[in-house]
Protein backbone atom coordinates (compact mmCIF):
# COMPACT_ATOMS: atom_id res chain seq x y z
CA UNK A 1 73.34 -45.47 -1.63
CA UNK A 2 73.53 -44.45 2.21
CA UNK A 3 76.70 -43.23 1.66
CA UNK A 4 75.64 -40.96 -1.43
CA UNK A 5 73.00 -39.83 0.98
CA UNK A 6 75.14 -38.67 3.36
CA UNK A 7 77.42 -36.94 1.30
CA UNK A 8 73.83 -35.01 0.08
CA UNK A 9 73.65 -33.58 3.23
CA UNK A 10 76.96 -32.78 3.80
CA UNK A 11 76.89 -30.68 0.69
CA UNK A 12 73.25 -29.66 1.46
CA UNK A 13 74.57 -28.12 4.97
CA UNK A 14 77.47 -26.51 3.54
CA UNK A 15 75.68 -24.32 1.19
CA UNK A 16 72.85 -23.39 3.50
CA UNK A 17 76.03 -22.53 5.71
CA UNK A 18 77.36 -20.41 3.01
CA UNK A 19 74.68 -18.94 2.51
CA UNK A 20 74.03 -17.81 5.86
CA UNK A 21 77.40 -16.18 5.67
CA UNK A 22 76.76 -14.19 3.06
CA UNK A 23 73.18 -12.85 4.09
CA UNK A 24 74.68 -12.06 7.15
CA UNK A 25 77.76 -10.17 5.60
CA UNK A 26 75.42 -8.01 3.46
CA UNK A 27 73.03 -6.76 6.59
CA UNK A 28 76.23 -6.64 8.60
CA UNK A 29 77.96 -4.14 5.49
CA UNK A 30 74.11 -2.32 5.34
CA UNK A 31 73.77 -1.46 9.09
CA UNK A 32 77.80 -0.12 9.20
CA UNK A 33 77.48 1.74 6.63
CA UNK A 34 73.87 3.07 7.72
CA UNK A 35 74.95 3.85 11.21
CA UNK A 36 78.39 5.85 9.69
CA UNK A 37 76.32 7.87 7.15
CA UNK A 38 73.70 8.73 9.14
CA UNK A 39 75.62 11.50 11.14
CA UNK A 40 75.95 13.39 7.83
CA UNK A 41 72.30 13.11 6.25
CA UNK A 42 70.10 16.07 7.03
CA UNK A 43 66.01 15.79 6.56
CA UNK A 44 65.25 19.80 7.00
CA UNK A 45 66.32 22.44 5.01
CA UNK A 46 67.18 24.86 7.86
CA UNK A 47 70.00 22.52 8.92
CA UNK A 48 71.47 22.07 5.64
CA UNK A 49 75.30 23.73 6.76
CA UNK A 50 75.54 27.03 4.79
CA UNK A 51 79.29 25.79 3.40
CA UNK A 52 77.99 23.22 0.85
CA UNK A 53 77.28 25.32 -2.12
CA UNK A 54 77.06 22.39 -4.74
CA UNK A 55 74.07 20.18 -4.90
CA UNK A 56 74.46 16.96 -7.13
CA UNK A 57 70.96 15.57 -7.77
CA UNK A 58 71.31 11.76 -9.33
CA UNK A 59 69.05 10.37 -12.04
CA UNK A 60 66.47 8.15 -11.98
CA UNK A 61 64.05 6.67 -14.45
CA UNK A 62 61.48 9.23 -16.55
CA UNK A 63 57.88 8.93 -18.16
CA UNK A 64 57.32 8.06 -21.33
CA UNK A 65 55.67 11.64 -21.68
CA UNK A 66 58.87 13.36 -20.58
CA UNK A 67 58.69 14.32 -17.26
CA UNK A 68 60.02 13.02 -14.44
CA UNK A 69 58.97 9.91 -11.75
CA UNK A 70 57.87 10.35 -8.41
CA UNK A 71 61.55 9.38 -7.02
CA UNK A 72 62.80 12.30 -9.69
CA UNK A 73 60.51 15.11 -9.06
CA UNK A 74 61.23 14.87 -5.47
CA UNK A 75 64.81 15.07 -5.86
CA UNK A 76 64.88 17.53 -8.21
CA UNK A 77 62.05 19.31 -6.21
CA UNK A 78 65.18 19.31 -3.21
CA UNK A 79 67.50 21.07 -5.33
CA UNK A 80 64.86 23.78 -6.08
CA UNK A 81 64.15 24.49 -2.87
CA UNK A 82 67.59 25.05 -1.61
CA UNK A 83 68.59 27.19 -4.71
CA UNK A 84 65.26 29.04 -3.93
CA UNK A 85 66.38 29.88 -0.65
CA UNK A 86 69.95 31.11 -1.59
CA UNK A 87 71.52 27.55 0.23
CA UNK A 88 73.37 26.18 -3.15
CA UNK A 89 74.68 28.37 -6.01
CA UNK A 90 75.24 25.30 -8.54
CA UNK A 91 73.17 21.94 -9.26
CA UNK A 92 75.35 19.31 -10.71
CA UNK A 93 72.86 16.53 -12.61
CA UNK A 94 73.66 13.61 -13.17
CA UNK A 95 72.06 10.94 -14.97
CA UNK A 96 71.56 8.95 -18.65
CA UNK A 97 72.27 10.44 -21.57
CA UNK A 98 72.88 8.01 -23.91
CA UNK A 99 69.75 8.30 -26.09
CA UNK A 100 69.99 11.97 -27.57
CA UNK A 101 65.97 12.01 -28.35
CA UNK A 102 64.91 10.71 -24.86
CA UNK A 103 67.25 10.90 -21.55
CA UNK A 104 67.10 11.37 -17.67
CA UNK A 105 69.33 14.53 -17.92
CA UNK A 106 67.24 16.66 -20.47
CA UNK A 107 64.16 16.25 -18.36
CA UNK A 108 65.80 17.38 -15.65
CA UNK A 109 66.94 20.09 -17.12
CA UNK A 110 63.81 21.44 -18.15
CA UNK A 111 62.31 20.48 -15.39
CA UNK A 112 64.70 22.85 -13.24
CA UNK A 113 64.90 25.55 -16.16
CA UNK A 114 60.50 25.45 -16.10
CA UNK A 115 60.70 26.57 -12.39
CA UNK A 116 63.12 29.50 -12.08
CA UNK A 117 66.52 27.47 -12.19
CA UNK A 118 69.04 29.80 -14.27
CA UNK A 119 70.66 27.68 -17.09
CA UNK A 120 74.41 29.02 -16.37
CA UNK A 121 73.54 27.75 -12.31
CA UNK A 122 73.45 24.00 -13.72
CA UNK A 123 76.16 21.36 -14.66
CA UNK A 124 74.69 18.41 -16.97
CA UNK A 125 76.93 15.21 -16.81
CA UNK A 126 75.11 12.54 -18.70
CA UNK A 127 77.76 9.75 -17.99
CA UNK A 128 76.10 9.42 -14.64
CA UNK A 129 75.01 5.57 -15.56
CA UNK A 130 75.13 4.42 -12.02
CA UNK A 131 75.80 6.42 -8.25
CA UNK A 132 79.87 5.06 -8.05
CA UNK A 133 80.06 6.73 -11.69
CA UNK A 134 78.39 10.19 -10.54
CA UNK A 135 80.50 10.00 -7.20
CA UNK A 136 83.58 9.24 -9.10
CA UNK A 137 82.94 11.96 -12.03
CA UNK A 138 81.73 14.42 -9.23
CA UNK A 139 85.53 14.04 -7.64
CA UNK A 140 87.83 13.28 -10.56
CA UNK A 141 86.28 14.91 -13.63
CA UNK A 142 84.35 17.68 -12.10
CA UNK A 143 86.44 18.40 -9.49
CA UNK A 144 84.21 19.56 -7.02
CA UNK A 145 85.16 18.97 -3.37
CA UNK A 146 82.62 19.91 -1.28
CA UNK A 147 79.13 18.87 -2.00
CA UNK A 148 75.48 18.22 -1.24
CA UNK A 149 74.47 15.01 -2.36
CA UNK A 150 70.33 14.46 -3.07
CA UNK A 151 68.30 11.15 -2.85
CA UNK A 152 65.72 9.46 -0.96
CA UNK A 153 67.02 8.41 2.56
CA UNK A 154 66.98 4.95 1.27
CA UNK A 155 69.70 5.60 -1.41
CA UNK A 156 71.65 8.49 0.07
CA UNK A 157 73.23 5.91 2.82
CA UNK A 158 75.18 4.01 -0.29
CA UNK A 159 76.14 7.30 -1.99
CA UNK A 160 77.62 9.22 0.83
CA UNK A 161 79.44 6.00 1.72
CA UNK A 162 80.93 6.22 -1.70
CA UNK A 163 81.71 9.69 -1.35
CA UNK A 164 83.32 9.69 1.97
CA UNK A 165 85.46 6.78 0.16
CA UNK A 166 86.18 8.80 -2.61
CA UNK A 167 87.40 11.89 -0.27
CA UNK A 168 84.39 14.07 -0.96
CA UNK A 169 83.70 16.49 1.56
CA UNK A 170 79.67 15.78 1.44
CA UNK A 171 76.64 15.58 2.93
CA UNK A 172 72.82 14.29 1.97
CA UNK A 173 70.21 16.13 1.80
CA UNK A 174 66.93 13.68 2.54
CA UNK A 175 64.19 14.29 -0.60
CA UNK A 176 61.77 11.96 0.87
CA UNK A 177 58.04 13.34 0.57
CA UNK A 178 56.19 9.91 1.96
CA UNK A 179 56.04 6.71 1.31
CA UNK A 180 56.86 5.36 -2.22
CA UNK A 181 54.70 2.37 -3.36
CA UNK A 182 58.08 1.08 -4.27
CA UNK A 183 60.31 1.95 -1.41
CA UNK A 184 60.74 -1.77 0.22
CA UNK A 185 62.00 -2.85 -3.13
CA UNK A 186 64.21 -0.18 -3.39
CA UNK A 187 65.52 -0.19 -0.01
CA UNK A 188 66.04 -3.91 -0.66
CA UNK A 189 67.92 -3.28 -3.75
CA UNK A 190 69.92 -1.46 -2.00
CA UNK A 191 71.23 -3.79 0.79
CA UNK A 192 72.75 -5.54 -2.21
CA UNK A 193 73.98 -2.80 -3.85
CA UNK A 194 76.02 -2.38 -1.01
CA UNK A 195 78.19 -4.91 -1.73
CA UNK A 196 78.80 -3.79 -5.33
CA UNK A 197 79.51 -0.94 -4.43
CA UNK A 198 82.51 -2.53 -1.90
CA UNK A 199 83.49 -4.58 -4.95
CA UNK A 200 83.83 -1.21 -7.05
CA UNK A 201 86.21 0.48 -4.83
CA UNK A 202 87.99 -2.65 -4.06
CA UNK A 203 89.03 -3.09 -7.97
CA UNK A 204 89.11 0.91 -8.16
CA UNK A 205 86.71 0.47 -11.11
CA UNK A 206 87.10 3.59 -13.83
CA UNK A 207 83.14 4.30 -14.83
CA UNK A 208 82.99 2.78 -18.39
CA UNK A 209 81.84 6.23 -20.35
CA UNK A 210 84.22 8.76 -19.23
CA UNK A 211 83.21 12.29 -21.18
CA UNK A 212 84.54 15.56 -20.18
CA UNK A 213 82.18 17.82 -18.33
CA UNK A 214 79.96 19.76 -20.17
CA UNK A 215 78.61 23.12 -18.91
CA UNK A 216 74.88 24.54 -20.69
C-alpha cells in the first residue's frame, strides 16, 4: 500500500511538473511574440505609414438582426476611417461565408457599402474561417504583399506574427474604442491561440476551404 502511495505522488509531481512547463511555454511564446509585434502596431491614424494601401479587416461574430458586434463595428469602423481619409485604396474582408442566407462577410459588406465605401474599393473572401486562413489567403491566393492588418490590440499581436511568418510586408492598425465586457476572455483565448497558431506553421497547414478570390 505505501509503496502504491508513493508511486501516487511520484506521478502526482510529474504532471503538476508538466504542467508547469507548459503554462510557462505558452506566456513565454505570448510575451515574444507581443514584444516582436509591438514595433509594427500603430493606435493613431496619423501614423499609419502612407505605403500600406491595403487594409484587411477580419471577421468576427454578427447579430442575429444582421449587423455587426461591438468587436466588428469597430474594426470595420477602422477601415472607414482610413479610406475616408485617402490612407487605403482597397479593403480586403475576410470572414464566414458558409451560410449563403446569413454570414460575417455580407454584413460587412453592407455595412461598409451603407457608409460611403465604393463596392469596386472592396475584396470579399469568405474562406476567412480562422486568422492563419485569412493570413495565408491574403499571401497565396490574393497575392497582396503589403498590407494593413485590422483588429483589436488583443488579436492583432497573433495575426501580424502570422504575417511576418508568412512574408507579408504588414502592419496593424489598433481598432480598440474601450474596454470590451469581453476583452479578458478574449485576450485569454488568445495566449492559447498562440500556440496553435505555432502548430499551424510548423505542419504548414493548407486552410481547409480554399476558393479563388472573388471581387464584387
Amino acid at each position: 500500500m505505501g509503496k502504491f502511495v508513493k508511486i501516487r505522488k511520484f506521478i502526482i509531481r510529474k504532471s503538476l511538473l508538466l504542467v508547469g512547463l507548459v503554462i510557462a511555454f505558452t506566456l513565454l511564446v505570448a510575451l515574444i511574440i507581443q514584444i516582436y509585434t509591438s514595433y509594427f502596431i500603430y493606435n493613431y491614424q496619423g501614423n499609419v505609414p502612407q505605403d500600406y494601401r491595403i487594409a484587411v479587416v477580419f471577421g468576427a461574430k454578427v447579430q442575429s438582426d444582421r449587423n455587426p458586434t461591438r468587436f466588428l463595428k469597430d474594426r470595420l469602423d477602422a477601415a472607414i476611417r482610413l479610406y475616408k481619409e485617402d490612407q487605403i485604396d482597397v479593403i480586403l474582408l475576410s470572414g464566414e461565408k458558409i451560410h449563403e442566407n446569413f454570414n460575417e462577410i455580407d454584413v460587412m459588406e453592407k455595412y461598409l457599402l451603407d457608409r460611403g465605401v465604393k463596392i469596386e474599393d472592396t475584396y470579399l473572401d469568405g474562406a476567412g474561417l480562422d486568422t492563419y486562413s485569412t493570413i495565408y489567403r491574403t499571401k497565396n491566393i490574393y497575392k497582396f504583399k503589403k498590407v494593413i492588418l485590422i483588429s483589436q490590440s488583443y488579436h492583432l499581436k497573433r495575426a501580424l506574427f502570422l504575417g511576418k511568418v508568412f512574408g507579408l510586408d504588414c502592419v496593424g492598425y489598433n481598432a480598440d474604442s474601450g474596454p470590451y465586457k469581453t476583452e479578458g476572455k478574449q485576450s485569454f483565448r488568445e495566449v492559447l491561440a498562440n500556440i496553435k497558431a505555432l502548430l499551424d506553421i510548423r505542419s504548414d497547414r493548407a486552410p481547409e476551404i480554399i476558393i479563388e478570390p472573388k471581387k464584387e
